[in-house]
Protein backbone atom coordinates (compact mmCIF):
# COMPACT_ATOMS: atom_id res chain seq x y z
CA UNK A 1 140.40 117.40 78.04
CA UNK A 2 140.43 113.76 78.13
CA UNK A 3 143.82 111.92 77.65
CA UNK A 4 142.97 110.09 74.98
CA UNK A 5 142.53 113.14 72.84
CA UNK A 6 145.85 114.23 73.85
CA UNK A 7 147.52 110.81 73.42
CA UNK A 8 145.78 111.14 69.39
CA UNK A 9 147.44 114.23 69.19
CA UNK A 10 150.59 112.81 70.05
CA UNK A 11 150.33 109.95 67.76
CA UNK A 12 149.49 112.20 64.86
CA UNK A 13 152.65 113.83 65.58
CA UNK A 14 154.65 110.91 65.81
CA UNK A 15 153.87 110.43 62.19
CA UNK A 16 156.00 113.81 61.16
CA UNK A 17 159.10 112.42 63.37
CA UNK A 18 162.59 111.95 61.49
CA UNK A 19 164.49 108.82 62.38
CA UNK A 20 166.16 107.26 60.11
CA UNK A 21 168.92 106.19 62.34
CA UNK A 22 166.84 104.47 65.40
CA UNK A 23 163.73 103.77 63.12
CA UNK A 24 161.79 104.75 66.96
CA UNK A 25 159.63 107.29 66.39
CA UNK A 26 157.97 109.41 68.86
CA UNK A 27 155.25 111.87 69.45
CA UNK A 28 154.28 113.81 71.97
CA UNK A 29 151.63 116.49 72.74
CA UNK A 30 151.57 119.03 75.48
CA UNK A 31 148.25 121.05 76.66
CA UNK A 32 149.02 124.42 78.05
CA UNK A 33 146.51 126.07 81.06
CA UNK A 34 145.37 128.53 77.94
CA UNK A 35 143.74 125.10 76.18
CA UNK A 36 146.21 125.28 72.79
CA UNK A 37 147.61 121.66 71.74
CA UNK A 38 151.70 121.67 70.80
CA UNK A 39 153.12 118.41 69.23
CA UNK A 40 156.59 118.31 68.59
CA UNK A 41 158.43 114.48 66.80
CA UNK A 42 161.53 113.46 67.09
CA UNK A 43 164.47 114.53 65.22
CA UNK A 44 167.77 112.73 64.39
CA UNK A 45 170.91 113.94 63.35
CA UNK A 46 173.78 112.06 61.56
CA UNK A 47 175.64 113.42 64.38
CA UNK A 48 173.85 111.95 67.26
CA UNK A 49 173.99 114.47 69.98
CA UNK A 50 172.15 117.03 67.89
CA UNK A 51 168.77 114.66 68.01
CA UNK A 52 166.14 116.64 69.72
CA UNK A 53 163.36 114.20 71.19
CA UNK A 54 159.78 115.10 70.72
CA UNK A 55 159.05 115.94 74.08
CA UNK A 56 161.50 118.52 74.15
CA UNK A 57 160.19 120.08 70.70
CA UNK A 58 156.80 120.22 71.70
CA UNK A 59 158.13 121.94 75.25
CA UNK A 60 160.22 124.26 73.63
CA UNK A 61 157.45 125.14 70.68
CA UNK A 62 154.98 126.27 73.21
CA UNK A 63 157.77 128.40 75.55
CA UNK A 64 158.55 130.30 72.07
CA UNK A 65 155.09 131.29 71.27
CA UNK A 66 155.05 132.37 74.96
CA UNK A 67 152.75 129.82 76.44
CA UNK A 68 154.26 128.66 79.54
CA UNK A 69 151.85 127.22 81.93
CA UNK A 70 151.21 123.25 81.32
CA UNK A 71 148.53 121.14 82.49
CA UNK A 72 149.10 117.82 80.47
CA UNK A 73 151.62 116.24 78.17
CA UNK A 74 151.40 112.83 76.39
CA UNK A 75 154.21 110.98 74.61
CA UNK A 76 153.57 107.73 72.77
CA UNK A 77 155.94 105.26 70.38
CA UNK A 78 155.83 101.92 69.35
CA UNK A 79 157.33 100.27 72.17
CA UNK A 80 156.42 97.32 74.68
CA UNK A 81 155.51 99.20 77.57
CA UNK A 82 154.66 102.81 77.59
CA UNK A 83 157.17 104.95 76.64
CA UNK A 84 159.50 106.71 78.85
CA UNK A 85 161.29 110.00 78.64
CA UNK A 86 164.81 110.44 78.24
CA UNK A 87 167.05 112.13 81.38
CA UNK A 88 167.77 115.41 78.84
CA UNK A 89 163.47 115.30 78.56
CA UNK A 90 163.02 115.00 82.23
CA UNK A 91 165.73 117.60 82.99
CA UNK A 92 163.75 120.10 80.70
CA UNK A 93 160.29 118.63 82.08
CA UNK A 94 161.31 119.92 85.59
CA UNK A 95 162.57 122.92 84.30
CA UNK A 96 158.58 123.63 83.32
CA UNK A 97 156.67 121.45 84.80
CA UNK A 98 155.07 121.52 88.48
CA UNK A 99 153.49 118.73 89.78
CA UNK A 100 150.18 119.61 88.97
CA UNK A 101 151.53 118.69 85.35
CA UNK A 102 150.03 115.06 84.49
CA UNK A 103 152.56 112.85 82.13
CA UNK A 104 150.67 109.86 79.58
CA UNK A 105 153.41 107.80 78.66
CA UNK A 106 151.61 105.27 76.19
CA UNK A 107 152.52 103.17 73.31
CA UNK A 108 150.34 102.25 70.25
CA UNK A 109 148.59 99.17 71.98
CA UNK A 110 146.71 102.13 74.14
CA UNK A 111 148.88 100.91 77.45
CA UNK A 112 149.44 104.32 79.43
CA UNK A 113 150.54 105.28 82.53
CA UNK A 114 149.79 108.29 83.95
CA UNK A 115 152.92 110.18 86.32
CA UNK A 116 153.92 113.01 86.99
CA UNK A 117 157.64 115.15 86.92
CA UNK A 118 158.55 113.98 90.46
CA UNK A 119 158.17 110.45 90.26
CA UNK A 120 159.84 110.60 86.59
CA UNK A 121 162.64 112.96 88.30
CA UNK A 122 163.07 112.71 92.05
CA UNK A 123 164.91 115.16 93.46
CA UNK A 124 165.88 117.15 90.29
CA UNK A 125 167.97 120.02 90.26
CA UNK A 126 165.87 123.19 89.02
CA UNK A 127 165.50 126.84 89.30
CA UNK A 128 164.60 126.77 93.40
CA UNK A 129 168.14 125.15 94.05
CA UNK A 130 170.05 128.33 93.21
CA UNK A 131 167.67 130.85 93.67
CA UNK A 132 168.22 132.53 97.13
């Protein structure tokens, strides 16, 4: 799959996102190894801490229907630059993600940069740390 198809998805998603606090909506799209498409939009709360970003969504929507293994994700918002992930996003991106796992971060002018979890999370603490 191409990443601009991905990067559509997550734009398309973007438009379902609930923010009436920040007015910043995202999107974001994640391709799994078995070729299904999750989107997930970002979701505020009234009481902040219970916001759940759209990366995360689309993470955690794919886990419950038991598809694990990732190959791409794109997240996109009307910002400057390219969008960036959150720490909580990259904390749950390394929780799931190798780094054979390419990251779009884009924006609606089409600027996107292409990562991956270790240079969005150096050194991150994950499963291998306490697993003896």
């Amino acid at each position: 799959m191409n990443n601009h198809k991905l990067i559509e998805e997550a734009k398309r998603a973007r438009e379902h996102a609930y923010a009436p606090y920040s007015l910043f909506k995202v999107g974001a799209a994640i391709l799994t190894k078995s070729g299904t498409i999750y989107t997930g939009a970002n979701i505020e709360n009234g009481s902040y801490p219970l916001t759940c970003c759209a990366e995360r969504i689309a993470i955690f929507k794919a886990i419950s229907e038991g598809d694990c293994e990732f190959s791409h994700m794109a997240v996109v918002a009307d910002s400057k630059q390219p969008v960036s992930p959150c720490g909580a996003c990259r904390q749950v991106m390394a929780e799931f993600f190798d780094d054979d796992v390419t990251i779009y971060l884009a924006n609606l002018n089409d600027d996107i940069v292409s990562t991956s979890i270790s240079k969005l999370l150096p050194n991150s603490f994950n499963l291998t740390q306490i697993k003896q």
